[in-house]
PDB file of N, CA and C in Angstrom:
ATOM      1  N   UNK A   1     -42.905   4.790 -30.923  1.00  0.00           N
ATOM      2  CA  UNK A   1     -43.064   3.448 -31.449  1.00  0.00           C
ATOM      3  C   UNK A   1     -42.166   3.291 -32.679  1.00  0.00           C
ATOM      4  N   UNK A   2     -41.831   2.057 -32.903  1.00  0.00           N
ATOM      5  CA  UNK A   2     -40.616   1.813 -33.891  1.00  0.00           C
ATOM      6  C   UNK A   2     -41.383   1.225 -35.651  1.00  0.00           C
ATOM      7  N   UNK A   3     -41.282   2.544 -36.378  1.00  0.00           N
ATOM      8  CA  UNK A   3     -41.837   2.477 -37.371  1.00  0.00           C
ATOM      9  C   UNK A   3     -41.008   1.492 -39.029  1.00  0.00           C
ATOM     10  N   UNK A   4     -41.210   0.172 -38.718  1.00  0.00           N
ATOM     11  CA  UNK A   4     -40.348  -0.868 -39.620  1.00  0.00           C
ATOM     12  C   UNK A   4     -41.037  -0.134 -41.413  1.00  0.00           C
ATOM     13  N   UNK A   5     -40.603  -0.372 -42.613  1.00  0.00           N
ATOM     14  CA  UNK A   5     -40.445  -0.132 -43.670  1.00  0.00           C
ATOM     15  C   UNK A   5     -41.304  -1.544 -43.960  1.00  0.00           C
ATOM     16  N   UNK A   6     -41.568  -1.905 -45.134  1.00  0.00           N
ATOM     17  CA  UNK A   6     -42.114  -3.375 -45.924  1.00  0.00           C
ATOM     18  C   UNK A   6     -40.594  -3.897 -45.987  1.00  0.00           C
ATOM     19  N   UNK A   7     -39.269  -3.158 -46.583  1.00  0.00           N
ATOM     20  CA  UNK A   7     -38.173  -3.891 -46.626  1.00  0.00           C
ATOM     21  C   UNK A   7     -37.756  -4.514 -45.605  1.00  0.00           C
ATOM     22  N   UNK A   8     -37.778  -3.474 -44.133  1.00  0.00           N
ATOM     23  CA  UNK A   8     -36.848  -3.873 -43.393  1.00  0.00           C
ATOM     24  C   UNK A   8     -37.481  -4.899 -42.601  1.00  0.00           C
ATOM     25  N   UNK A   9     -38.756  -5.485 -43.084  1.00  0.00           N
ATOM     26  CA  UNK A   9     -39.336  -6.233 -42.284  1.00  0.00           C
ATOM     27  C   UNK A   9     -39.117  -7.632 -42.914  1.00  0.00           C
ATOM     28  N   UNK A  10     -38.993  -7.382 -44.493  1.00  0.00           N
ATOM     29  CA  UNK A  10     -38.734  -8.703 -45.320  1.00  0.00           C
ATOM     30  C   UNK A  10     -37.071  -8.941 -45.064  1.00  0.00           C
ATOM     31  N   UNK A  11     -36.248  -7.935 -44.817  1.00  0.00           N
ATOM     32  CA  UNK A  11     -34.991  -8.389 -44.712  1.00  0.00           C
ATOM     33  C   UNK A  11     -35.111  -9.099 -43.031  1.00  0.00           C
ATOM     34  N   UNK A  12     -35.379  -8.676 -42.186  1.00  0.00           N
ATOM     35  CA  UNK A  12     -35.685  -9.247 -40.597  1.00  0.00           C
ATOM     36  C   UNK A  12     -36.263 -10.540 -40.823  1.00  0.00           C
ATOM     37  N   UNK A  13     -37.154 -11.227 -41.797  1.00  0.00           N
ATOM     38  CA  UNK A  13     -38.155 -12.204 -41.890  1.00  0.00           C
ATOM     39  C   UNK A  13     -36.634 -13.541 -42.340  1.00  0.00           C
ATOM     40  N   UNK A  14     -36.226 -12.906 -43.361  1.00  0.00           N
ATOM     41  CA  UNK A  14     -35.389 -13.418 -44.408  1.00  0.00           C
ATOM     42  C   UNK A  14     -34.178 -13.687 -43.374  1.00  0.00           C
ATOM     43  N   UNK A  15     -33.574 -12.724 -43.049  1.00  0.00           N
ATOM     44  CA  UNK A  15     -32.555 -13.090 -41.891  1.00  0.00           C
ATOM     45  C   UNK A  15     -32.814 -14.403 -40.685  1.00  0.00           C
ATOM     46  N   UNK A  16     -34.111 -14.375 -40.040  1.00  0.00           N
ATOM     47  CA  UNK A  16     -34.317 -15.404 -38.922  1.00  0.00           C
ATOM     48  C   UNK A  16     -34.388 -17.118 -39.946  1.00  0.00           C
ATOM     49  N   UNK A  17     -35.208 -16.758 -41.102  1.00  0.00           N
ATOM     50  CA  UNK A  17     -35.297 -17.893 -41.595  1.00  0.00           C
ATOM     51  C   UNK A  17     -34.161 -18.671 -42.134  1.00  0.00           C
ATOM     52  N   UNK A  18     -32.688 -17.596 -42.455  1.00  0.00           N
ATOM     53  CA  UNK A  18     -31.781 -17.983 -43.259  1.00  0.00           C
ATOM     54  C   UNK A  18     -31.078 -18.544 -41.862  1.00  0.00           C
ATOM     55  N   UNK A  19     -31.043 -18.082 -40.439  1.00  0.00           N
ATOM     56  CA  UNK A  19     -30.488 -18.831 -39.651  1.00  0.00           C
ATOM     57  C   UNK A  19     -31.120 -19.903 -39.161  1.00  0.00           C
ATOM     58  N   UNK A  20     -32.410 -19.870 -39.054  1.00  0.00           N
ATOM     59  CA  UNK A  20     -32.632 -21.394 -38.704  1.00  0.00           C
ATOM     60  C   UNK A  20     -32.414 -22.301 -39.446  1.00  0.00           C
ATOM     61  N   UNK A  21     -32.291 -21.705 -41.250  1.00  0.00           N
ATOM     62  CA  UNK A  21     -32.480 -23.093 -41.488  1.00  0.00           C
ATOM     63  C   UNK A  21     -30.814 -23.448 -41.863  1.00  0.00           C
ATOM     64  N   UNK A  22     -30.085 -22.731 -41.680  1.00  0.00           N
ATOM     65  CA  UNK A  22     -28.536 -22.830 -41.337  1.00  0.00           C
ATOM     66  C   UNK A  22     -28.341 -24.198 -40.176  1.00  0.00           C
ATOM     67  N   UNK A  23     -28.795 -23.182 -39.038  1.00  0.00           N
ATOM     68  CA  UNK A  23     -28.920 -24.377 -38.217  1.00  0.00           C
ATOM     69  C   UNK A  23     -29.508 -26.098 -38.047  1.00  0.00           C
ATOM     70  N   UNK A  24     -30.818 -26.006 -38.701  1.00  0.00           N
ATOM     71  CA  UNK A  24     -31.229 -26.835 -39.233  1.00  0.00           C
ATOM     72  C   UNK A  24     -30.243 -27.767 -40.089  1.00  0.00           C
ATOM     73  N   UNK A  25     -29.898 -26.750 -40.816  1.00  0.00           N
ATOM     74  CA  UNK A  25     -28.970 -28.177 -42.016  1.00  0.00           C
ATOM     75  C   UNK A  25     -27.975 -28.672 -41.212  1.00  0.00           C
ATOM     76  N   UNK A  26     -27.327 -27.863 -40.374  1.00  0.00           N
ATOM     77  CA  UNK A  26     -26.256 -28.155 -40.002  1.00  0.00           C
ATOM     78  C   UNK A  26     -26.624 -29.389 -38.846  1.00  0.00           C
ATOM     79  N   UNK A  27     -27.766 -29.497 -37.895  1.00  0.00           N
ATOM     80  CA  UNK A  27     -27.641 -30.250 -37.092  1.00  0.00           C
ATOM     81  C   UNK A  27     -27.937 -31.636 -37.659  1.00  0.00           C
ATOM     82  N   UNK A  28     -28.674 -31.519 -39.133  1.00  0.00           N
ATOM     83  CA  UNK A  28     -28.922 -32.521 -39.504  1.00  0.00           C
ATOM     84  C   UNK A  28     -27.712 -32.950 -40.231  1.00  0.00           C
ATOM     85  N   UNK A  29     -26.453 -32.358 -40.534  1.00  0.00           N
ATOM     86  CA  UNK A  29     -25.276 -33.293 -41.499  1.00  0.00           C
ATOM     87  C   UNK A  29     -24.393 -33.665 -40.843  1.00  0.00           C
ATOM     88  N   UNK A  30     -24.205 -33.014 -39.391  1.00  0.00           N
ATOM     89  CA  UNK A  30     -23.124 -33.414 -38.642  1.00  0.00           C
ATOM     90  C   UNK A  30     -23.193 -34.928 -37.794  1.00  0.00           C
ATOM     91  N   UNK A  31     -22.303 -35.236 -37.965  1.00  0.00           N
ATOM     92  CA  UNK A  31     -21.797 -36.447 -37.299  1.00  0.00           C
ATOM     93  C   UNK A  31     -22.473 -36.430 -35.486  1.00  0.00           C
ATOM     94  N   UNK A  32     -23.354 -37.126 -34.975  1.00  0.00           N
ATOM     95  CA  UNK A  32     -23.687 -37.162 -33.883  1.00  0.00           C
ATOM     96  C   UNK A  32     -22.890 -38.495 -32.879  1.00  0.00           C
ATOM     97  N   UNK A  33     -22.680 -38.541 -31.579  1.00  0.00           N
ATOM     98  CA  UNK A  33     -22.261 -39.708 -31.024  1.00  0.00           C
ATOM     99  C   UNK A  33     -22.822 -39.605 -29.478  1.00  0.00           C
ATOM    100  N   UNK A  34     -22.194 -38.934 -29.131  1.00  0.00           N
ATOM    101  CA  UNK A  34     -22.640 -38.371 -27.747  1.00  0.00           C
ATOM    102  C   UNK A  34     -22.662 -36.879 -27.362  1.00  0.00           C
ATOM    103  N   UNK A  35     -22.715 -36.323 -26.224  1.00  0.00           N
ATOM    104  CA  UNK A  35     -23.058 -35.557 -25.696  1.00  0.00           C
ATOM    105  C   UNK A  35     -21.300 -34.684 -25.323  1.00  0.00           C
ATOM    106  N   UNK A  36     -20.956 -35.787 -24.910  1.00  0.00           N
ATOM    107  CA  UNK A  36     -19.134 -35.245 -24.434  1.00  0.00           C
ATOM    108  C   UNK A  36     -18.396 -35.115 -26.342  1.00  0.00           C
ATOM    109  N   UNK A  37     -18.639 -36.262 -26.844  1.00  0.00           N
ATOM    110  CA  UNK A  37     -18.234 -35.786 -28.206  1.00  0.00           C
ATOM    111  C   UNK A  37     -18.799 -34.240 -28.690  1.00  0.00           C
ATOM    112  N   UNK A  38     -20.206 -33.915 -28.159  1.00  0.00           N
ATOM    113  CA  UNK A  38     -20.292 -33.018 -29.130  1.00  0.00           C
ATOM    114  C   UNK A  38     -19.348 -31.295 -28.533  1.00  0.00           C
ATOM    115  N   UNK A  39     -19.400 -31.426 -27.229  1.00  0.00           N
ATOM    116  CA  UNK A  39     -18.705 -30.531 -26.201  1.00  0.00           C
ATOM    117  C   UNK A  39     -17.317 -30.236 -26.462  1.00  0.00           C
ATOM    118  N   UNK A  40     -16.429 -31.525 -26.690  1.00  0.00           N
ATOM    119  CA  UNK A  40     -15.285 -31.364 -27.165  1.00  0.00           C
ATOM    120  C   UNK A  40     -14.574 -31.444 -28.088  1.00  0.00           C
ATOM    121  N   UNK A  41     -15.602 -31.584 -29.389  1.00  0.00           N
ATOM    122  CA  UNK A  41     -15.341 -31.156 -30.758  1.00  0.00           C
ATOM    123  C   UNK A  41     -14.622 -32.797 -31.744  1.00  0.00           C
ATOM    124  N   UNK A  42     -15.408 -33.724 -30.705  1.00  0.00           N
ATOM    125  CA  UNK A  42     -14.928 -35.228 -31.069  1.00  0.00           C
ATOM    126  C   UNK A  42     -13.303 -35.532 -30.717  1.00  0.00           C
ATOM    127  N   UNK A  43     -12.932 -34.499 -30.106  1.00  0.00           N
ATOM    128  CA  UNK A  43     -11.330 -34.695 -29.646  1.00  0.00           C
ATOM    129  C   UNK A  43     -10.689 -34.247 -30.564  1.00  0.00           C
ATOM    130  N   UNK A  44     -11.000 -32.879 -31.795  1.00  0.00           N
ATOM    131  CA  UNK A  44      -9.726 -32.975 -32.966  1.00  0.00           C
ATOM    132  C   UNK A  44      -9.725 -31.498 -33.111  1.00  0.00           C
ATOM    133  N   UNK A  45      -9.825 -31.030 -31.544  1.00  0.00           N
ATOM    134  CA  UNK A  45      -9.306 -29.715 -31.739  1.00  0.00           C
ATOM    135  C   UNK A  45      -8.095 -29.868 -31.021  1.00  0.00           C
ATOM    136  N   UNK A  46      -7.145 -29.006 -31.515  1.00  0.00           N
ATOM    137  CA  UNK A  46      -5.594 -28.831 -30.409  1.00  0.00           C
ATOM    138  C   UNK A  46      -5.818 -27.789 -29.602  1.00  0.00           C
ATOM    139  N   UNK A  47      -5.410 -28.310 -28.312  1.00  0.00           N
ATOM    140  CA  UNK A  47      -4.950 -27.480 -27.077  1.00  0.00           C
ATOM    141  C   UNK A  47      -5.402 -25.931 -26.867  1.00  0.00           C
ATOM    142  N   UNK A  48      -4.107 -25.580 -28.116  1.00  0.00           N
ATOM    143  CA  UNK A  48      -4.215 -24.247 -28.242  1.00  0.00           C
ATOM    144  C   UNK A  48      -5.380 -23.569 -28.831  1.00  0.00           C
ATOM    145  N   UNK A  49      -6.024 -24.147 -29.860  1.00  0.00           N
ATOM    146  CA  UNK A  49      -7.479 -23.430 -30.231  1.00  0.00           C
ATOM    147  C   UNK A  49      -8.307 -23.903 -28.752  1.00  0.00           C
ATOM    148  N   UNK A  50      -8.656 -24.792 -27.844  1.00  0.00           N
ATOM    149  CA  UNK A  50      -9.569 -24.253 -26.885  1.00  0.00           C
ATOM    150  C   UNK A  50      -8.721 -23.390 -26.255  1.00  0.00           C
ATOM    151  N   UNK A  51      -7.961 -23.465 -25.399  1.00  0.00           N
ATOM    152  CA  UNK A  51      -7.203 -22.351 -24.510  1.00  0.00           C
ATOM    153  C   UNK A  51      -7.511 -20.880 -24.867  1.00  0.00           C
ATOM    154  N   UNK A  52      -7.154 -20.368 -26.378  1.00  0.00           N
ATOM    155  CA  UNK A  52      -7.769 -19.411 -27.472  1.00  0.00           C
ATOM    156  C   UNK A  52      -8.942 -19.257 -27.132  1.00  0.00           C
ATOM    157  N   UNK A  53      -9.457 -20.127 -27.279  1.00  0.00           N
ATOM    158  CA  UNK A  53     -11.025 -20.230 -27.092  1.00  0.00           C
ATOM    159  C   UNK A  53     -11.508 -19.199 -26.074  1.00  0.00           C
ATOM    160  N   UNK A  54     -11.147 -20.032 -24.917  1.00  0.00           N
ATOM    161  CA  UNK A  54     -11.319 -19.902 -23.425  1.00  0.00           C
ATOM    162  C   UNK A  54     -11.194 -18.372 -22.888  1.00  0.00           C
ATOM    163  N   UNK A  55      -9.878 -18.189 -23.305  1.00  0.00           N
ATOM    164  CA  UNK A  55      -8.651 -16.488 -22.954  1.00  0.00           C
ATOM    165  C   UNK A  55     -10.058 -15.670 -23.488  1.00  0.00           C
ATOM    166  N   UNK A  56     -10.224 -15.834 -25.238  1.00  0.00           N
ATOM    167  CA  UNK A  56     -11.096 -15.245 -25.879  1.00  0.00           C
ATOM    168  C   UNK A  56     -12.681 -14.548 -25.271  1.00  0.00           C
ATOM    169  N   UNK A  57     -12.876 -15.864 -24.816  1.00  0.00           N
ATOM    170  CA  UNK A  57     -14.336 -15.729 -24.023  1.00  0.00           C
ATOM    171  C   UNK A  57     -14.072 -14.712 -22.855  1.00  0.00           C
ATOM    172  N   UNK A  58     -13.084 -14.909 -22.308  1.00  0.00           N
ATOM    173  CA  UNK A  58     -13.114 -14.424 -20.985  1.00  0.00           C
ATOM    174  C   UNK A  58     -13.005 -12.684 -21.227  1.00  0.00           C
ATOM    175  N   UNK A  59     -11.983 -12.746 -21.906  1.00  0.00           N
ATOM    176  CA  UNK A  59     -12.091 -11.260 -22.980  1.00  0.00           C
ATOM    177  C   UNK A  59     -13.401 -10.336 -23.512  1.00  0.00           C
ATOM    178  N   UNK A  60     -14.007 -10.169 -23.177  1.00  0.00           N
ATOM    179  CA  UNK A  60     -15.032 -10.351 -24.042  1.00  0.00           C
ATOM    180  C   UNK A  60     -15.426  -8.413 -24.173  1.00  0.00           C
ATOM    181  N   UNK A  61     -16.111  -8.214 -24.452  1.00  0.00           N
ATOM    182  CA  UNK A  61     -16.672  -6.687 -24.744  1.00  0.00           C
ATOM    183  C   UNK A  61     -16.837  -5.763 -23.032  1.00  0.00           C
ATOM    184  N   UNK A  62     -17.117  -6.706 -22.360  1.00  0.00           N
ATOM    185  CA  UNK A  62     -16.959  -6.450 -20.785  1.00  0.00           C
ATOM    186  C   UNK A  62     -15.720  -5.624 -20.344  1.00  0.00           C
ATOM    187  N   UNK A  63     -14.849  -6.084 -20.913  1.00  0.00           N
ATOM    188  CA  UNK A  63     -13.717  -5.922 -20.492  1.00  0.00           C
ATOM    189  C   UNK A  63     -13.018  -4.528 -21.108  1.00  0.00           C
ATOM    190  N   UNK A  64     -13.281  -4.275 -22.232  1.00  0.00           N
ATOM    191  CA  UNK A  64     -13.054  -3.198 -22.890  1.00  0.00           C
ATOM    192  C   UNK A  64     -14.106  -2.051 -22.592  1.00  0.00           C
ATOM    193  N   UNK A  65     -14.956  -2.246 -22.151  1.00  0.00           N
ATOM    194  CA  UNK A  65     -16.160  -1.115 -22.208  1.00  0.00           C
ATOM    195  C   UNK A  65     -16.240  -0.779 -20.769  1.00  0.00           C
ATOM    196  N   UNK A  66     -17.127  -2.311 -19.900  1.00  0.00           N
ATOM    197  CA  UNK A  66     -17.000  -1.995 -18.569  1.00  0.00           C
ATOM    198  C   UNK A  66     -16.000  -1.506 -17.573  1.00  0.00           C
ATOM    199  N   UNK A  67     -15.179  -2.379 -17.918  1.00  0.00           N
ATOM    200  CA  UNK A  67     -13.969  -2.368 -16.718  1.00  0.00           C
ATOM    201  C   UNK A  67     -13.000  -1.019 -16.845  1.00  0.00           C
ATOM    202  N   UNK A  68     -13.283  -0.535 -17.828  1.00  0.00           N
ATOM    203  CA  UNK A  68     -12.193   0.916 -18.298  1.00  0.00           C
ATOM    204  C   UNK A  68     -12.787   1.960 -17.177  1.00  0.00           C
ATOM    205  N   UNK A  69     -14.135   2.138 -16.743  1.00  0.00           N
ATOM    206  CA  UNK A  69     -14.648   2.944 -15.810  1.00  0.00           C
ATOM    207  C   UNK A  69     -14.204   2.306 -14.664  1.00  0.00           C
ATOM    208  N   UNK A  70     -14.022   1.033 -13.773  1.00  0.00           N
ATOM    209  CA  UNK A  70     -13.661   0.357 -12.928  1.00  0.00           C
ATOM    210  C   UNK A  70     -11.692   0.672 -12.787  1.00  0.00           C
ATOM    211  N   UNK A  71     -11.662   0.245 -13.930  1.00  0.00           N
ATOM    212  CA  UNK A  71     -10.196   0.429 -13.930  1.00  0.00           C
ATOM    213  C   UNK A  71      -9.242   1.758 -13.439  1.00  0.00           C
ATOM    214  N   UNK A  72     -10.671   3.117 -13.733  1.00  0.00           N
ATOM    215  CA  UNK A  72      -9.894   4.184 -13.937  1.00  0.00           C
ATOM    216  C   UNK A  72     -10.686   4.062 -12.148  1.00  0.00           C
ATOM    217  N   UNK A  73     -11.186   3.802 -11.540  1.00  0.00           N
ATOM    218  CA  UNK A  73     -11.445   4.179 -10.121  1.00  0.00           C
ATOM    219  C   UNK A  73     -10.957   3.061  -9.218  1.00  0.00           C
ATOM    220  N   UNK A  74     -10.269   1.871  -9.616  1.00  0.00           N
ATOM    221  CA  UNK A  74      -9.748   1.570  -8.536  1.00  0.00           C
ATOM    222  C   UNK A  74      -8.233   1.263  -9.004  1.00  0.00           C
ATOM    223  N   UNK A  75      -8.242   1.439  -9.948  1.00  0.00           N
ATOM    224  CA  UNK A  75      -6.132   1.463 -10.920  1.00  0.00           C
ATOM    225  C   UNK A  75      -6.435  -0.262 -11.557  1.00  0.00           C
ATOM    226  N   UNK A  76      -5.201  -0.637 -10.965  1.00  0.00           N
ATOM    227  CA  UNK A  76      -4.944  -2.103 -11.682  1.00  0.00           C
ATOM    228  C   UNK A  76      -5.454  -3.273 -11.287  1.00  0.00           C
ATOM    229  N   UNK A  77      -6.006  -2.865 -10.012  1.00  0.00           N
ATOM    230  CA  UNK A  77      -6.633  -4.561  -9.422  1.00  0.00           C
ATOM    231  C   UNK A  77      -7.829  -4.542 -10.034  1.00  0.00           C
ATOM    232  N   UNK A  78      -8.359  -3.960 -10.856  1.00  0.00           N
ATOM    233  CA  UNK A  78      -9.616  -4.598 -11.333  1.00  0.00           C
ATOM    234  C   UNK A  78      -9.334  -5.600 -12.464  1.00  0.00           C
ATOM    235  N   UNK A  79      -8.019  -5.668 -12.939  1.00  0.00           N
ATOM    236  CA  UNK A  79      -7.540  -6.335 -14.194  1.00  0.00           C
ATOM    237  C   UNK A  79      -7.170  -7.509 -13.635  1.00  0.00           C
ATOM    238  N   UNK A  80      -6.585  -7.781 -12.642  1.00  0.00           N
ATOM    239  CA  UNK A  80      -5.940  -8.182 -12.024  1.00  0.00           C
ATOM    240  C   UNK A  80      -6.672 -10.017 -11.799  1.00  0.00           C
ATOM    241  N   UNK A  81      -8.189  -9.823 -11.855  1.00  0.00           N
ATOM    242  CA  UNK A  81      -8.469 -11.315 -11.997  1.00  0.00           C
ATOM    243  C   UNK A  81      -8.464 -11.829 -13.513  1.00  0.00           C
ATOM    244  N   UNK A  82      -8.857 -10.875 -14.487  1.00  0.00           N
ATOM    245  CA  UNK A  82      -8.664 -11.057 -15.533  1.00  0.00           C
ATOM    246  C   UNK A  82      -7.280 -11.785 -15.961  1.00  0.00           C
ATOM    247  N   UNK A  83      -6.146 -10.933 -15.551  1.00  0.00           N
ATOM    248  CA  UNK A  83      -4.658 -11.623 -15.983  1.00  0.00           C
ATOM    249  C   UNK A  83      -4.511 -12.693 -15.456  1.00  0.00           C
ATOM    250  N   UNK A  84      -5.081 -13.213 -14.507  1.00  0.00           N
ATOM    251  CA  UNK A  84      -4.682 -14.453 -13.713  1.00  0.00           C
ATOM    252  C   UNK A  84      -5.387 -15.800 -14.164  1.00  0.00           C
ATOM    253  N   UNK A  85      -6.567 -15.069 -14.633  1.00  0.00           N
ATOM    254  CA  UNK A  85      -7.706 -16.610 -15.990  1.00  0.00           C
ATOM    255  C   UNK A  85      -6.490 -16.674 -16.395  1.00  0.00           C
ATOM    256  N   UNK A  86      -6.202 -15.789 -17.440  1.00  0.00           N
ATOM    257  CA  UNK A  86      -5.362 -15.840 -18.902  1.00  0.00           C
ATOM    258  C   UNK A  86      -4.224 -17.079 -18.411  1.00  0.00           C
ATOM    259  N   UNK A  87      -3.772 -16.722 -17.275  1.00  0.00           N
ATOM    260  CA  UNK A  87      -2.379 -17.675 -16.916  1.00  0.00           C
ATOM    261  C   UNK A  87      -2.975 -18.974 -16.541  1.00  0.00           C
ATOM    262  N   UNK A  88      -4.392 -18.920 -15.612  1.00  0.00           N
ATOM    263  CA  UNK A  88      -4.765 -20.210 -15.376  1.00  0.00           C
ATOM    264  C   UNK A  88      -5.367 -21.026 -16.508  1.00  0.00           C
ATOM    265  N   UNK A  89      -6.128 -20.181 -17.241  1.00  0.00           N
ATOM    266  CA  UNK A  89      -6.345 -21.286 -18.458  1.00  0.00           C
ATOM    267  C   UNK A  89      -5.815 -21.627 -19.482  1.00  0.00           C
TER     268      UNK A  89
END
């Protein structure tokens, strides 16, 4: 059984509360309109930061951890859908 400290329980308490209420402030100062505004960042991101975005996501810890065991048992086609997002998105 996982034996918590008095600290590490006030730092865990302190942590959830400091993000909600992060979140909290934040949903309450931002500019609301719609639903597609809020998805696409009101239109005033460029191109290249979603694309970034996108490559980024697809990237993800999967790819470095999982696929290195995949990679080493079937060679290069396991990468191989990976490189082809990157070009399609």
């Amino acid at each position: 059984m996982l034996n918590l400290s008095t600290l590490d329980s006030v730092i865990i308490i302190l942590w959830i509360v400091s993000l909600l209420s992060f979140g909290i402030w934040g949903s309450l100062t931002t500019k609301k309109e719609t639903s597609l505004d809020y998805f696409l960042a009101f239109n005033s991101l460029p191109w290249l930061a979603v694309g970034g975005s996108l490559i980024a996501t697809n990237i993800s810890a999967e790819q470095f951890i999982g696929m290195s065991d995949s990679g080493y048992a079937v060679v290069f086609a396991i990468a191989s859908d990976g490189l082809m997002a990157a070009v399609t998105l």
